[in-house]
Protein backbone atom coordinates (compact mmCIF):
# COMPACT_ATOMS: atom_id res chain seq x y z
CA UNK A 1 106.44 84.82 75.37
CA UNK A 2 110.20 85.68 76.06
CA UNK A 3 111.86 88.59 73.62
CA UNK A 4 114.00 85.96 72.78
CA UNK A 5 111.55 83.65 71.15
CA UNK A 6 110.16 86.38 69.64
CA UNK A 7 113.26 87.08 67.74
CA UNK A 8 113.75 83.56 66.60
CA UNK A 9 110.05 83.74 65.31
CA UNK A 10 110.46 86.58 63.32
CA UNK A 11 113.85 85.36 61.82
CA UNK A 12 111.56 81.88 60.91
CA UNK A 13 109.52 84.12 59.20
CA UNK A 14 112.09 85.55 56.83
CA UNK A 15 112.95 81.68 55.99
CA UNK A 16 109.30 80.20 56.07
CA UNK A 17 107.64 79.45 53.16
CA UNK A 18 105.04 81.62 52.31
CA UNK A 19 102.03 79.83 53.23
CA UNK A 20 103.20 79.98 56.47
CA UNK A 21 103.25 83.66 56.46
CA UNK A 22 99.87 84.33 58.27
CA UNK A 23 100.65 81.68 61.24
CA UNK A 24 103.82 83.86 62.29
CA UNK A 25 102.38 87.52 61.30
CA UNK A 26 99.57 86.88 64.46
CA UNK A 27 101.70 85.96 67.53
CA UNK A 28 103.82 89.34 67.21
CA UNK A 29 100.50 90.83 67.18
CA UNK A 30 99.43 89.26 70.50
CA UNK A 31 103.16 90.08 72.31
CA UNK A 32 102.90 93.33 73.24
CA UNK A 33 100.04 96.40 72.76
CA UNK A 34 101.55 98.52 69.74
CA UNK A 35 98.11 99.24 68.63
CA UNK A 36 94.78 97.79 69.68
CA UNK A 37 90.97 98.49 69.81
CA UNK A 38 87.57 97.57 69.85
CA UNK A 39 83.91 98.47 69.38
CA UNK A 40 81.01 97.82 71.72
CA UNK A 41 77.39 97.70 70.48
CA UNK A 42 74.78 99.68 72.28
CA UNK A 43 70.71 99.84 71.81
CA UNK A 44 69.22 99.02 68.16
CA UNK A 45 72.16 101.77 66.03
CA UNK A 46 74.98 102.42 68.56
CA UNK A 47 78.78 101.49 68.51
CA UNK A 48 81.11 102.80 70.16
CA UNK A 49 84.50 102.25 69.76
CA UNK A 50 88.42 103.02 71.33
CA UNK A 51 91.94 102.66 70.08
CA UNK A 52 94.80 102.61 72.25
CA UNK A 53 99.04 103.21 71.26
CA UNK A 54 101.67 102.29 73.22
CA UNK A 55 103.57 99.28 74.67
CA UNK A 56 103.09 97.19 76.98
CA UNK A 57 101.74 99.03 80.26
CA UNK A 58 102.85 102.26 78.85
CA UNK A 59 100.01 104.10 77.07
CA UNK A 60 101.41 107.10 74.60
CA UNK A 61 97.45 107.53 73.25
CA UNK A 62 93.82 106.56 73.69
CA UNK A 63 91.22 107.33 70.70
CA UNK A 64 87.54 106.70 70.60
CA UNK A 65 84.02 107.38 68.60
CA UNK A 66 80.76 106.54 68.63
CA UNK A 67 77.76 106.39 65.70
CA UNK A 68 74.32 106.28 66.42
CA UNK A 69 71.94 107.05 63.92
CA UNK A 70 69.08 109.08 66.59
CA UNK A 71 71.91 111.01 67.89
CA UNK A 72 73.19 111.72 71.42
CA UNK A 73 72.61 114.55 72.89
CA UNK A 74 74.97 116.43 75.98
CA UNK A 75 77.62 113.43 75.68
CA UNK A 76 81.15 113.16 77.37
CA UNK A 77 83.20 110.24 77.59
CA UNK A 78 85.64 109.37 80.34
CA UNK A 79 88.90 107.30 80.10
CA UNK A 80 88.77 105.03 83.13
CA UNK A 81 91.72 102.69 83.95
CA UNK A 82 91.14 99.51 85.96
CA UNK A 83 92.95 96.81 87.28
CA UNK A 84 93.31 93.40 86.95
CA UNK A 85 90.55 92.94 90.32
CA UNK A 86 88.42 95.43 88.65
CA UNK A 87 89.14 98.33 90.59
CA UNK A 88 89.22 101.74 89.04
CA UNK A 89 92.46 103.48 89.74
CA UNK A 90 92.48 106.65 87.58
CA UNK A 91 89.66 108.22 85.65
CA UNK A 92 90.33 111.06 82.86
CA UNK A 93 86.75 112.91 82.44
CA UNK A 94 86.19 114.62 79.17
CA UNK A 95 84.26 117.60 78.44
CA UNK A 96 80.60 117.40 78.32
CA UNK A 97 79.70 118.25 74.47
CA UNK A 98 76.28 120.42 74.31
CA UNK A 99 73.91 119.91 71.35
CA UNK A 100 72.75 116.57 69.97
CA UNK A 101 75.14 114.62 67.22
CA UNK A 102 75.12 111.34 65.15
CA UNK A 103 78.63 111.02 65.53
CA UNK A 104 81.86 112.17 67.24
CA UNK A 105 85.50 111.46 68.64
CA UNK A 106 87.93 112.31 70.73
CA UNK A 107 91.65 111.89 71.31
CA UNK A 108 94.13 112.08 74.34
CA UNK A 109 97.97 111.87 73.61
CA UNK A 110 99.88 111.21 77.05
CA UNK A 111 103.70 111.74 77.08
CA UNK A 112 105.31 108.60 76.65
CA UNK A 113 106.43 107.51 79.48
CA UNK A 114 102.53 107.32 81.25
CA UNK A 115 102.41 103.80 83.11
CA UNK A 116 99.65 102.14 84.48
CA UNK A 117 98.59 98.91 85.97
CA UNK A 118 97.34 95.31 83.99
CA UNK A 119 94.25 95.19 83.24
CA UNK A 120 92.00 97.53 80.87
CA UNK A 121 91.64 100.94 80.07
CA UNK A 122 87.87 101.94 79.16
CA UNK A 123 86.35 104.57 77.06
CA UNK A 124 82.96 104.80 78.98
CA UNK A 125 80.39 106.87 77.01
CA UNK A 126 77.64 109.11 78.93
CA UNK A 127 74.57 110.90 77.56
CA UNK A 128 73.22 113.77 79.72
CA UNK A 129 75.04 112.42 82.55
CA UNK A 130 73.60 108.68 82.52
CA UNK A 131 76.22 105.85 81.69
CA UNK A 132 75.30 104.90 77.65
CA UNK A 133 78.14 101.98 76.88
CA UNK A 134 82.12 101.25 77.10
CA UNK A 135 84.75 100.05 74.44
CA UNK A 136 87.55 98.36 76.62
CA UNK A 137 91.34 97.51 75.81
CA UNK A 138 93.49 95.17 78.20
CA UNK A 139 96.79 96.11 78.90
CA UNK A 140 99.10 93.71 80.10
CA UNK A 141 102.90 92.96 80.27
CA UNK A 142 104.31 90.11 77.66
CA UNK A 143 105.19 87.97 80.47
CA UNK A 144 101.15 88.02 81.48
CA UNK A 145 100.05 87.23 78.15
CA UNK A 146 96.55 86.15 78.27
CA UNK A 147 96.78 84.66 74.55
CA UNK A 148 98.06 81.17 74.35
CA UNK A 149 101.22 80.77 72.02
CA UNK A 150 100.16 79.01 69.09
């Protein structure tokens, strides 16, 4: 979607009726990563999930957590960035955390200016050294949209 269609939409939505006002609110949404996340299921009472800032292909933060009621013990998470052939190109590892927990987070701020290539950036979650799940986020440039325009 071109910036300039963008702007057109967003000045329809200032003269749109209001029942129109949840059509044009979603396809800014899709444009360009501001915000975005997801959660990932694992075994019977795991999620794990990851929120990355920034815009487009420039990353100023990734977040993530995980819940599982039996715990996890010796856990770490890595931030692994992949492209579009599913190649992993860089891979922040976090700290291994010692003792067994039911829940936890974690947070990396880059400065922002931090680019990287289309595709996704991963939260990968490890227990004791053995892969457990991943919450993934695609990044991609607004003239690679993979959402249809409405």
């Amino acid at each position: 979607m071109s910036h300039n269609l963008t702007q057109h939409l967003l000045r329809a939505f200032w003269l749109a009726p209001t029942f129109m006002f949840p059509l044009l609110i979603v396809m800014p949404s899709h444009y360009a990563l501001a915000k975005s996340g997801g959660c990932s299921r694992f075994g019977i009472d795991g999620l794990t999930c990851i929120t990355v800032e920034g815009s487009e292909l420039r990353v100023t933060s990734v977040k993530g957590s995980f819940t599982k009621l039996t715990g996890l013990c010796n856990w770490r998470y890595d931030i692994v960035y992949t492209d579009t052939n599913g190649n992993d190109y860089r891979t922040v590892r976090g700290s291994t955390n010692s003792g067994c927990k039911a829940e936890d987070s974690f947070s990396i701020t880059y400065t922002p200016y931090q680019i990287f290539r289309e595709g996704r950036v991963c939260a990968r979650l490890y227990e004791s050294g053995s892969y457990v799940d991943a919450a993934c986020v695609s990044l991609f440039t607004s003239s690679n949209n993979p959402v249809s325009p409405l």
